[in-house]
Protein backbone atom coordinates (compact mmCIF):
# COMPACT_ATOMS: atom_id res chain seq x y z
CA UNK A 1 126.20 -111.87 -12.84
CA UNK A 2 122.78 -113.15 -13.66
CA UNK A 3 119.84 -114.68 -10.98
CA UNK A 4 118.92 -117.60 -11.14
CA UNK A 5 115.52 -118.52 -8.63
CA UNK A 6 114.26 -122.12 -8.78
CA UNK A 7 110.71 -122.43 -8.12
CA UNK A 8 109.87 -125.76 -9.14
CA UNK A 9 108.79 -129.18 -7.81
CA UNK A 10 104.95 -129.63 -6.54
CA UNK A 11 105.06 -128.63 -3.07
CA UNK A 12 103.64 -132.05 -1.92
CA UNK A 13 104.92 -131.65 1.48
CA UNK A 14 102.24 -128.32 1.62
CA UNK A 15 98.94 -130.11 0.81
CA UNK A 16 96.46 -129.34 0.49
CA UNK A 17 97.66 -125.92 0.49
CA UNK A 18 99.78 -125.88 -2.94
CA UNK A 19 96.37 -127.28 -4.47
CA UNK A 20 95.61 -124.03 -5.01
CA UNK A 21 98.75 -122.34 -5.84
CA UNK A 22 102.60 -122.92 -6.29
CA UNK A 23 103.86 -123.66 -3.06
CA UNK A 24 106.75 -120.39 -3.80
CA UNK A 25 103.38 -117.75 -4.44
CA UNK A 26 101.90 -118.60 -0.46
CA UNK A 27 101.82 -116.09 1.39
CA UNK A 28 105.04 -115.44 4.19
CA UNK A 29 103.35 -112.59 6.63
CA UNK A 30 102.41 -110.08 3.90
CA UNK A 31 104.31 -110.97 0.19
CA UNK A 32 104.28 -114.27 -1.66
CA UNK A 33 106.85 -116.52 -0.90
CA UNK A 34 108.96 -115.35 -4.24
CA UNK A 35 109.52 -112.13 -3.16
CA UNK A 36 111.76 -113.16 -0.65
CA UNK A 37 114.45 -114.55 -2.90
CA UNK A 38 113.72 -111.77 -5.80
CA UNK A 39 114.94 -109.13 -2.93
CA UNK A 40 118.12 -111.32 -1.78
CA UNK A 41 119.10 -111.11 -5.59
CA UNK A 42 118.28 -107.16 -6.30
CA UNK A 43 119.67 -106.48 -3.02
CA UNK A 44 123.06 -107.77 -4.17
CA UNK A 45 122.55 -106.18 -7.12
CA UNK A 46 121.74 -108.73 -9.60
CA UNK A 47 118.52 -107.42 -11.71
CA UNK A 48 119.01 -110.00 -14.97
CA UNK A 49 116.18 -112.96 -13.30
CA UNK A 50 115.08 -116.29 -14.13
CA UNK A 51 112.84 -117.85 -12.73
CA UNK A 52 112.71 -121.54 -13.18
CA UNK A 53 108.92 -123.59 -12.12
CA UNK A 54 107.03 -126.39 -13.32
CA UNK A 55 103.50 -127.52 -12.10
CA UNK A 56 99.61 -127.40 -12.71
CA UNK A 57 99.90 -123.23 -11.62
CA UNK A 58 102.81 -121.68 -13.57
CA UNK A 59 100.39 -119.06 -15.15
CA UNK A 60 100.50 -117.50 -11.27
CA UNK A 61 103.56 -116.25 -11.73
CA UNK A 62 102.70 -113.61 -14.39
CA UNK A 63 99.91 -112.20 -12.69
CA UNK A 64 101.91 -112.13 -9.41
CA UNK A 65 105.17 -110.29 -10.77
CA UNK A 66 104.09 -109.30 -14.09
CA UNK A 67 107.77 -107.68 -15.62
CA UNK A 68 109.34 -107.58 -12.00
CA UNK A 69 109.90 -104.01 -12.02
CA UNK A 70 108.08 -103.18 -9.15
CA UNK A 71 110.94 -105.58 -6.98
CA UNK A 72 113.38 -103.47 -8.57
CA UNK A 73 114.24 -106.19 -11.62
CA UNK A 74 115.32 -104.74 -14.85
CA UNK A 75 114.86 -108.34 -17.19
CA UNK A 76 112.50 -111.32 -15.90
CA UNK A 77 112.56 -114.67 -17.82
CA UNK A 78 110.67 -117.67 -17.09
CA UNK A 79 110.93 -121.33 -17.79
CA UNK A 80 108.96 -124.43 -17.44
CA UNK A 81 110.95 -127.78 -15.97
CA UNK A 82 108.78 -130.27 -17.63
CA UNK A 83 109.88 -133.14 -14.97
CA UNK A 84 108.91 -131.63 -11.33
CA UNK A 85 110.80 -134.55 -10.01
CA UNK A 86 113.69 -133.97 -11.86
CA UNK A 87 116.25 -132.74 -9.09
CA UNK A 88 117.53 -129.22 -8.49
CA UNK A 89 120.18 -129.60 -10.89
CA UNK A 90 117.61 -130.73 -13.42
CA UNK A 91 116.13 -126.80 -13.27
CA UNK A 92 119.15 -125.32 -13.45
CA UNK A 93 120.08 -126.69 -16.48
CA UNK A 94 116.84 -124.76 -17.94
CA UNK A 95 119.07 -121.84 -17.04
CA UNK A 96 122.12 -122.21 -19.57
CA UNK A 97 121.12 -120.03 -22.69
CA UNK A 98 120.06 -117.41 -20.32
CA UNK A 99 122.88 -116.98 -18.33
CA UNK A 100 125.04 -117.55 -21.98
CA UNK A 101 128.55 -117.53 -20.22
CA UNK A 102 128.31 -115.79 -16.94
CA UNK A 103 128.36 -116.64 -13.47
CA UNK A 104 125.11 -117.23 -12.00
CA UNK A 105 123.36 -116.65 -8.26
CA UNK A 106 121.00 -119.42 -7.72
CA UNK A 107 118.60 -119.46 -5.04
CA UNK A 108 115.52 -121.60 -4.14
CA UNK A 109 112.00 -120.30 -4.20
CA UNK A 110 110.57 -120.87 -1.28
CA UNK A 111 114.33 -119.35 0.58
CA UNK A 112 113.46 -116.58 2.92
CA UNK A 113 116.75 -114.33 4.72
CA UNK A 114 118.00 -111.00 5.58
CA UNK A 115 121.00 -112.07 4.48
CA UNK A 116 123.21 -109.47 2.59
CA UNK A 117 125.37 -111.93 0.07
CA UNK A 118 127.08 -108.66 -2.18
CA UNK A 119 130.21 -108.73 -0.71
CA UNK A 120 130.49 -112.04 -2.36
CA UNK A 121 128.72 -111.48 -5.26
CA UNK A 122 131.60 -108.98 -5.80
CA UNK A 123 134.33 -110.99 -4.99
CA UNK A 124 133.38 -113.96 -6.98
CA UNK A 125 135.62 -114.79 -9.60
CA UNK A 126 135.39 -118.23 -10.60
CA UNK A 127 134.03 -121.80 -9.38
CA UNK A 128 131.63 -122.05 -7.03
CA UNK A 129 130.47 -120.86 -3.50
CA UNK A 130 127.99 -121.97 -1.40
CA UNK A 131 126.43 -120.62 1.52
CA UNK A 132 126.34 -123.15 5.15
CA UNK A 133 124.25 -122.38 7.48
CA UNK A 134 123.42 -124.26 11.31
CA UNK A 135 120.68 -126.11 11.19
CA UNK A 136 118.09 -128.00 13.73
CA UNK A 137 117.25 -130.61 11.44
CA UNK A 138 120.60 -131.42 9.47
CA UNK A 139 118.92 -134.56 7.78
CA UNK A 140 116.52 -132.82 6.09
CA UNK A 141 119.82 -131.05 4.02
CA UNK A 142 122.98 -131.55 2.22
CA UNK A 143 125.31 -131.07 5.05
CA UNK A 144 128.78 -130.62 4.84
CA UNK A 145 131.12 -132.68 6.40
CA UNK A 146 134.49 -131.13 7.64
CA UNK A 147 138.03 -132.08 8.00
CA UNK A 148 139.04 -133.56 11.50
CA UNK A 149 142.41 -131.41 11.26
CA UNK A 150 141.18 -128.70 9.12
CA UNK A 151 137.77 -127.19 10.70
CA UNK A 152 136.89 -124.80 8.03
CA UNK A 153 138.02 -127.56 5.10
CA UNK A 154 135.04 -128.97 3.59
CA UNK A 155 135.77 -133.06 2.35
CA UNK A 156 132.22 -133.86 1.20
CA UNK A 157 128.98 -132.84 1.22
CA UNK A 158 126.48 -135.53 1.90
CA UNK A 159 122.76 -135.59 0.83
CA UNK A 160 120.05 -135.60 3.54
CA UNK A 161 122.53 -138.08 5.76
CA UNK A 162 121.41 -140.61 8.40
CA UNK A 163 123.64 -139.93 11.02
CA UNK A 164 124.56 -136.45 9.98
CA UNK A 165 128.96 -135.25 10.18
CA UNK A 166 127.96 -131.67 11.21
CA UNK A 167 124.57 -129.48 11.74
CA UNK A 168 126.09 -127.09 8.92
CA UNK A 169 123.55 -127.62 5.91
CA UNK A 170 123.92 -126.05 2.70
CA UNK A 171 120.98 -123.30 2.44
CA UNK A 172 119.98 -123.62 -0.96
CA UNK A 173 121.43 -120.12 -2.16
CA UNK A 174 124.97 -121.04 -4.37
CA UNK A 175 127.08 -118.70 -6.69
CA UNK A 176 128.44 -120.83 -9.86
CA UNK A 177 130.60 -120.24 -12.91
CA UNK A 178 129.75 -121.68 -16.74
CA UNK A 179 131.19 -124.14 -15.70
CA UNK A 180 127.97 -125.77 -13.37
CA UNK A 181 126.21 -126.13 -16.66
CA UNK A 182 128.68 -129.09 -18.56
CA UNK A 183 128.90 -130.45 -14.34
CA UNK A 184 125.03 -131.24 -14.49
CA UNK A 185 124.90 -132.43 -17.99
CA UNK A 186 127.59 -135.32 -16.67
CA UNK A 187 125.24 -136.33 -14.27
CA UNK A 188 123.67 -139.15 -13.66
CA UNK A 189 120.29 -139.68 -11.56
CA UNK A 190 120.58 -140.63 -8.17
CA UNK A 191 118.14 -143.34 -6.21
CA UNK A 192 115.77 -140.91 -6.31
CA UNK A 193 115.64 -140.22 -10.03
CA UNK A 194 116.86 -136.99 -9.56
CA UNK A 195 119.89 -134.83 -10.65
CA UNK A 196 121.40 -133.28 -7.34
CA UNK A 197 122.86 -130.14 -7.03
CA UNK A 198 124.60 -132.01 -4.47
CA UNK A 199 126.76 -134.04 -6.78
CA UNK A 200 127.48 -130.84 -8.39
CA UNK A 201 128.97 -129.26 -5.34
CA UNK A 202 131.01 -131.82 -4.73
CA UNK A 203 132.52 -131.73 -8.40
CA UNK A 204 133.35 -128.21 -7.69
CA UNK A 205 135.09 -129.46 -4.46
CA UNK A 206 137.33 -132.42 -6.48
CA UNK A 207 138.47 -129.56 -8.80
CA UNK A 208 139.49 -127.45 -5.65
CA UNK A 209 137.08 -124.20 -6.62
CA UNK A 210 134.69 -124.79 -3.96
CA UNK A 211 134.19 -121.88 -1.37
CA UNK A 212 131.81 -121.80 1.47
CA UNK A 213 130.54 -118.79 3.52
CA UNK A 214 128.65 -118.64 6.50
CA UNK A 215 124.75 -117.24 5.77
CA UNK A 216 124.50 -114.62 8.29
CA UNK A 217 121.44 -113.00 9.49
CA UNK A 218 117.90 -115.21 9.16
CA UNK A 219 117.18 -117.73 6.76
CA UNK A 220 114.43 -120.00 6.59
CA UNK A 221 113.85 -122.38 3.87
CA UNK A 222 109.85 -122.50 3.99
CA UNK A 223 108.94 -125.65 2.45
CA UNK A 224 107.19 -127.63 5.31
CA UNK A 225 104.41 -126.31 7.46
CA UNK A 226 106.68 -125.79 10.55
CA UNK A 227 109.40 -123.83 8.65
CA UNK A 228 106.61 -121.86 6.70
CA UNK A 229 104.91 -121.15 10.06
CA UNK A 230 108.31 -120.12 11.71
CA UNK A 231 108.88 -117.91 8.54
CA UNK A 232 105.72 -116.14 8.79
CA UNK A 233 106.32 -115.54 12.37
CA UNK A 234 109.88 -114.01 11.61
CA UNK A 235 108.73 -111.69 8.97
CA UNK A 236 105.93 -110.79 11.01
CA UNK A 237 107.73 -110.16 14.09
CA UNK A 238 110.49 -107.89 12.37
CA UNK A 239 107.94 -105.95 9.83
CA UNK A 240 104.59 -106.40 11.75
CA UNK A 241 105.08 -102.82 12.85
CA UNK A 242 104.95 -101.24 9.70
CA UNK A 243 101.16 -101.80 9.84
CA UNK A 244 100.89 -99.94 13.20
């Protein structure tokens, strides 16, 4: 299985901080935001990355991780999404002659957890699984929505809903087979010009291969001031004794 880390977009929602930088290189406590989801992937024992970004500061990258062997990664690619706005989805497609036929372990840039996900890394077979996790704020998500008579049966997943069907939001960190790759290219763009990995999911579902798991341990996805501020208080809190 190959890694898949998707560090795009233009981190609008951090200005003026990601004038300076890509918002996935700020800092959370004491490593650059990337690091985070470079050690969920080597932890599970996935050392084949890509990293997929896009923006005015791309050249950061390289003199940030250089060859990624001092995170423990044995092959780092890069590669440039030419439309920021182009959707989740849209990056992932970027990721197709790399992973050239095997499953993939996509997570976001700017995801931050504890999380341990190698048991199912291991047991992953085919289709697709995705990891749920309770959330505060289930609008700002894709949040999946639940059968009445079936608890743990996922029906839909819903994009960033109004009036939410459960606080259980997708987390942004998904296993996929080949398969994901022919799924985005019959997408089409939603209002918001975008490809979403959302629509995706819910393919997976209609064809009966989607799995969820619950994320366990701490995850924060970092990409508003409040979540990176909450994230830099986590990491800080758990590790902040290491410089005592």
């Amino acid at each position: 299985m190959k890694g898949v880390i998707l560090a795009g977009g233009l981190g609008t929602r951090l200005y003026p901080l990601t004038h300076v930088t890509n918002k996935h290189l700020l800092p959370v406590y004491d490593k650059p935001m990337i690091y985070y989801p470079i050690r969920t992937l080597v932890g599970a024992g996935i050392t084949d990355i890509m990293i997929v970004t896009s923006g005015p500061h791309v050249g950061h990258f390289l003199a940030v991780l250089k060859n990624g062997t001092e995170l423990g990664v044995k092959h780092l690619e890069y590669a440039y999404q030419a439309k920021p706005d182009g959707g989740i989805a849209d990056a992932l497609l970027l990721a197709e002659d790399f992973s050239d036929g095997e499953s993939v372990a996509v997570i976001l840039g700017d995801n931050t957890t504890d999380a341990d996900i190698t048991n199912e890394v291991k047991r992953f077979h085919d289709g697709a699984v995705i990891f749920l996790r309770s959330v505060e704020d289930p609008h700002r998500f894709g949040i999946a929505e639940f059968d009445r008579d079936d608890p743990k049966k996922i029906v839909r997943i819903i994009e960033k809903p109004e009036n939410p069907p459960s606080d259980m939001a997708v987390t942004g960190l998904y296993i996929y087979d080949a398969k994901v790759f022919p799924y985005i290219k019959g997408l089409k763009p939603s209002e918001r010009g975008q490809l979403e990995i959302t629509e995706v999911n819910n393919k997976y579902l209609d064809s009966g291969k989607l799995r969820w798991a619950n994320l366990n341990g701490y995850w924060s996805d970092a990409g508003t001031f409040r979540s990176l501020y909450e994230a830099n208080t986590y990491w800080a809190e758990k590790h902040g004794g290491d410089d005592e």
